[in-house]
C-alpha atoms as a PDB file:
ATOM      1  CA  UNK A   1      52.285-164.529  16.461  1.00  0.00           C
ATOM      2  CA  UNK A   2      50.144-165.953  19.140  1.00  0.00           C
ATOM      3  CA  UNK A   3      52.034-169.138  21.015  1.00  0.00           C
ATOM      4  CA  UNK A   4      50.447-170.932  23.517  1.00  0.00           C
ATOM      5  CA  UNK A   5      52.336-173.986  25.483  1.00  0.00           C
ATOM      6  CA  UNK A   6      50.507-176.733  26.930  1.00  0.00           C
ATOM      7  CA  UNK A   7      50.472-176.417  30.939  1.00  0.00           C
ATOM      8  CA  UNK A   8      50.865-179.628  32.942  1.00  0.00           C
ATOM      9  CA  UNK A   9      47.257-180.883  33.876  1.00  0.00           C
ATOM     10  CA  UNK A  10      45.947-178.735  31.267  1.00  0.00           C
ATOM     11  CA  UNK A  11      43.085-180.559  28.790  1.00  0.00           C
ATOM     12  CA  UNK A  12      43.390-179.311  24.565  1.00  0.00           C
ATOM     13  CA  UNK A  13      40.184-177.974  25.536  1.00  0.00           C
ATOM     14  CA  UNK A  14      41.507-175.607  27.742  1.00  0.00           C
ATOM     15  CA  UNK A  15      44.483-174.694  25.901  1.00  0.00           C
ATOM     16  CA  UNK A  16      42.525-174.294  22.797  1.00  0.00           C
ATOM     17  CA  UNK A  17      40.225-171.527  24.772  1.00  0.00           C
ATOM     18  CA  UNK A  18      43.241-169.860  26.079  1.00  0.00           C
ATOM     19  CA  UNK A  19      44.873-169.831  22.568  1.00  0.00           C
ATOM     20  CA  UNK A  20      41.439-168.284  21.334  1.00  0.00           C
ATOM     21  CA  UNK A  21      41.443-165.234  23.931  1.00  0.00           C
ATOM     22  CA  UNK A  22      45.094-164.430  23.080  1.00  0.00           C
ATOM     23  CA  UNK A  23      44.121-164.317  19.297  1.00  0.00           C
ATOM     24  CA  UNK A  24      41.374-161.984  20.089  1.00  0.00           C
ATOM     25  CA  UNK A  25      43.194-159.458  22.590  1.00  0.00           C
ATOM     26  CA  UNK A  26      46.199-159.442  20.347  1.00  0.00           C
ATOM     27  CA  UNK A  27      44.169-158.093  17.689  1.00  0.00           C
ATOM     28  CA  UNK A  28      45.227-160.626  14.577  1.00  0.00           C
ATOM     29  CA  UNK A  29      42.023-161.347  13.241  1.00  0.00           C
ATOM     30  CA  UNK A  30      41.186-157.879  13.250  1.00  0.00           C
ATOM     31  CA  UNK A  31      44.189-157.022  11.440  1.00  0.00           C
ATOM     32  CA  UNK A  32      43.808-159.967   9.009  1.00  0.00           C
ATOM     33  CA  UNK A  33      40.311-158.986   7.796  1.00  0.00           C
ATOM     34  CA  UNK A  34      41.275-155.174   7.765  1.00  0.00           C
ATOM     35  CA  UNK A  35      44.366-156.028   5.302  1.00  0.00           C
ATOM     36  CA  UNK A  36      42.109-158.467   2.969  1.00  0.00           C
ATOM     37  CA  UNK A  37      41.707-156.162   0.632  1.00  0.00           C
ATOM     38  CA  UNK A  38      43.674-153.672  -0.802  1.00  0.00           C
ATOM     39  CA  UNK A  39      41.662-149.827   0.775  1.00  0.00           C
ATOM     40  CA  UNK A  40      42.990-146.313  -0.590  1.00  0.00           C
ATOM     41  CA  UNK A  41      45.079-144.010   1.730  1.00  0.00           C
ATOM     42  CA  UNK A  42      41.681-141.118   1.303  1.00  0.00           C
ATOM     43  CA  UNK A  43      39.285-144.231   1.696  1.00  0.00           C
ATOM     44  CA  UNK A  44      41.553-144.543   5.121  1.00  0.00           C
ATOM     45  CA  UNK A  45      41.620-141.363   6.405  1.00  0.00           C
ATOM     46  CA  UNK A  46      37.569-141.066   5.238  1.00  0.00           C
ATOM     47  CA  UNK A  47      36.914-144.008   7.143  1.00  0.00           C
ATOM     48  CA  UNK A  48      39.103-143.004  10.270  1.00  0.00           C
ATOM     49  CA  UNK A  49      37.192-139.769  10.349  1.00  0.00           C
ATOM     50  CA  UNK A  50      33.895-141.890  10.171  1.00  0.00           C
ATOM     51  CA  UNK A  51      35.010-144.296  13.286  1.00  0.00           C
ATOM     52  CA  UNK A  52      35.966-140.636  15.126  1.00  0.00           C
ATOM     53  CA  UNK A  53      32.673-139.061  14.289  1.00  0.00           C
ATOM     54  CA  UNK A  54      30.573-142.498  15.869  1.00  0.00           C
ATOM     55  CA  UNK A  55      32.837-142.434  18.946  1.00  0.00           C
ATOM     56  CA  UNK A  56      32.212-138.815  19.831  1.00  0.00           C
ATOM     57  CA  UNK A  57      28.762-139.322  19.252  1.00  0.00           C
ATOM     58  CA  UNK A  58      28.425-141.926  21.808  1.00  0.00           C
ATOM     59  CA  UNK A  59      30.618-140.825  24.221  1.00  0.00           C
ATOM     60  CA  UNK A  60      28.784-137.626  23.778  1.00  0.00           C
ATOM     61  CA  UNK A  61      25.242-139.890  24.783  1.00  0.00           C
ATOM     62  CA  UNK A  62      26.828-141.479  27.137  1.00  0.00           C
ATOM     63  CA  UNK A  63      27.213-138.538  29.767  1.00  0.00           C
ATOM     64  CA  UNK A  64      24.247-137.230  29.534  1.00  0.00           C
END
């Protein structure tokens, strides 16, 4: 669970922006849309393999 304290000086703008980026590189959202619905352990591993396929293709790209 993100948890962000107010700093003194600091405006609920800037809190709010640095409670945003801590959501975001802790990965919550992520994890909350991945988990919305209910996905098969094959539909897993078949997506997985998709996502490993993409990323050696561009990597592959990449260097050349």
């Amino acid at each position: 669970m993100a948890v962000v304290k107010l700093r003194a000086n600091e405006s609920q703008e800037q809190l709010l922006k640095r409670f945003r980026k801590m959501v975001v590189k802790s990965g919550i959202l992520s994890t909350v849309r991945d988990k919305r619905w209910f996905v098969s352990r094959t539909e897993q591993r078949r997506l997985e393999k998709k996502k490993a396929i993409r990323r050696l293709k561009r990597r592959k790209v990449n260097r050349y």
